[in-house]
Protein backbone atom coordinates (compact mmCIF):
# COMPACT_ATOMS: atom_id res chain seq x y z
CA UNK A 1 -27.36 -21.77 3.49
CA UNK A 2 -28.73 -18.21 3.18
CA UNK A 3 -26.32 -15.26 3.13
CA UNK A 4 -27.87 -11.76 3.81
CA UNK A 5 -26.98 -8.52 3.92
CA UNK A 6 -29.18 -6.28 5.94
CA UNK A 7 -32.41 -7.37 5.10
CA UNK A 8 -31.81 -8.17 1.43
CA UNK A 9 -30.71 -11.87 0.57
CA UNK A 10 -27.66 -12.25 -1.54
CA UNK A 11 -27.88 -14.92 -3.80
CA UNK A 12 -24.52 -14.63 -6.11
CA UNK A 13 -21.27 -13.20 -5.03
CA UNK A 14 -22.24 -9.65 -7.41
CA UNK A 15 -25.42 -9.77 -5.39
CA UNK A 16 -23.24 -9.44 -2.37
CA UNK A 17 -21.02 -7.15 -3.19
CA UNK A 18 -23.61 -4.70 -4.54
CA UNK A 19 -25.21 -5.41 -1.03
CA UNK A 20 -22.28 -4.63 0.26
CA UNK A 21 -21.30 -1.82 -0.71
CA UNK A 22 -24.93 -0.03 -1.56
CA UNK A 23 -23.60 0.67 -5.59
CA UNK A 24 -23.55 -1.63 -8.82
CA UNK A 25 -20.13 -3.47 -8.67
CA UNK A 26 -19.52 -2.15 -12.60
CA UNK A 27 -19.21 1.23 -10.70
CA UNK A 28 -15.79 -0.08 -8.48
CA UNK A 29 -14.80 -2.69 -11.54
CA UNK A 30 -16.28 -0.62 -15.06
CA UNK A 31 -17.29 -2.67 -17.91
CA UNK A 32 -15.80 -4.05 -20.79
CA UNK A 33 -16.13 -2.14 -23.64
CA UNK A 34 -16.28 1.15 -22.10
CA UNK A 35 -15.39 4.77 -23.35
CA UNK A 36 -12.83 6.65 -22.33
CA UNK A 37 -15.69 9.13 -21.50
CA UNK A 38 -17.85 6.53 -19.41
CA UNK A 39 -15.14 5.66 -17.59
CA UNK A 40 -14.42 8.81 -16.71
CA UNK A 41 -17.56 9.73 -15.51
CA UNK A 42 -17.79 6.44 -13.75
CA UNK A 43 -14.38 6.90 -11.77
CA UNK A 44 -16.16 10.19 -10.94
CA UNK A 45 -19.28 9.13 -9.28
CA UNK A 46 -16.98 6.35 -7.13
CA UNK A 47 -14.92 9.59 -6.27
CA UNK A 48 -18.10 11.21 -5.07
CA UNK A 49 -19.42 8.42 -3.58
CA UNK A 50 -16.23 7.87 -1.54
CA UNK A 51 -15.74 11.65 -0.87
CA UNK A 52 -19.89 11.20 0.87
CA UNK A 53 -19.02 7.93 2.79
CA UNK A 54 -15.05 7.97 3.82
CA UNK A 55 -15.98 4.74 5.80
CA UNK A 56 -17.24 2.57 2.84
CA UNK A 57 -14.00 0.24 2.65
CA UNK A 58 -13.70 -0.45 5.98
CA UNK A 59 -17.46 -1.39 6.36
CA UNK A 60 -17.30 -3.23 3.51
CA UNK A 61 -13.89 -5.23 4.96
CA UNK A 62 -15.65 -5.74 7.99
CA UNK A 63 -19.06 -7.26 6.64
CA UNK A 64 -16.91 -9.21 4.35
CA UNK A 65 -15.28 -10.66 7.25
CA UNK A 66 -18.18 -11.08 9.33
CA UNK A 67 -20.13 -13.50 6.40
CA UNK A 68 -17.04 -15.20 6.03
CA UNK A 69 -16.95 -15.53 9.63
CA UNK A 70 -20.46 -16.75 10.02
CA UNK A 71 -20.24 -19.02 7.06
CA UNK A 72 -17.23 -20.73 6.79
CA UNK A 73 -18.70 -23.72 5.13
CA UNK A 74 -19.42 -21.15 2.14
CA UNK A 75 -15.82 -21.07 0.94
CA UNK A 76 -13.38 -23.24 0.22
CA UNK A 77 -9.69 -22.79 1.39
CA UNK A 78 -6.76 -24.44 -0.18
CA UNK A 79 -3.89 -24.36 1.78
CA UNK A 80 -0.84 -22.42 0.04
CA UNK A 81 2.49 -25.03 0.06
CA UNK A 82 6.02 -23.63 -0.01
CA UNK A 83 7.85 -23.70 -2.85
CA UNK A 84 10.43 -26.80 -2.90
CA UNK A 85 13.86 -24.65 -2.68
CA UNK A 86 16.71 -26.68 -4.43
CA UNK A 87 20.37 -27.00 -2.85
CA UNK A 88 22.51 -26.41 -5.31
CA UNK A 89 26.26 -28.80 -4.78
CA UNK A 90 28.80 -26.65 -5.02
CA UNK A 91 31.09 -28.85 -6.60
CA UNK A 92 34.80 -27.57 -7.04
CA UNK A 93 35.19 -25.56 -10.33
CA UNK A 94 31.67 -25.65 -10.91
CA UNK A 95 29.69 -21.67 -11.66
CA UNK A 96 27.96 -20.24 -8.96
């Protein structure tokens, strides 16, 4: 199975997400390693880029949903289970 983005095939989950959202993903996430003054001037180009396109999360939400949607075969869910509560006997003289 295929997943696409526009017109541009996405062929790992980065490839997707930089698909997605038009940018490297190192810009959102930054890099190990980093310097206080790359990261800096990182934060500041997602700041600009976000000031440009106010709309970018949402869209990105939405096409997100909309592969998911299409491809449900592509991931695997794992149902959650409650956690097993304990009753605690309240036995006479016994701390609460």
């Amino acid at each position: 199975m295929r997943t696409y983005v526009g017109r541009q095939q996405a062929i790992s989950s980065e490839d997707f997400a930089e698909l997605a959202l038009g940018t490297p993903i190192e810009l959102w996430l930054g890099v190990e390693g980093e310097s206080d003054d790359e990261r800096a001037a990182r934060l500041d180009a997602a700041r600009d880029i976000l000031a440009d396109n106010p709309n970018l999360l949402d869209d990105l939400i939405r096409i997100a949903a909309q592969v998911i949607e299409e491809n449900p075969d592509l991931f695997e869910v794992i149902p959650l289970s409650r956690p097993v509560r304990c009753r605690r006997s309240m036995r006479k003289g016994a701390a609460a």
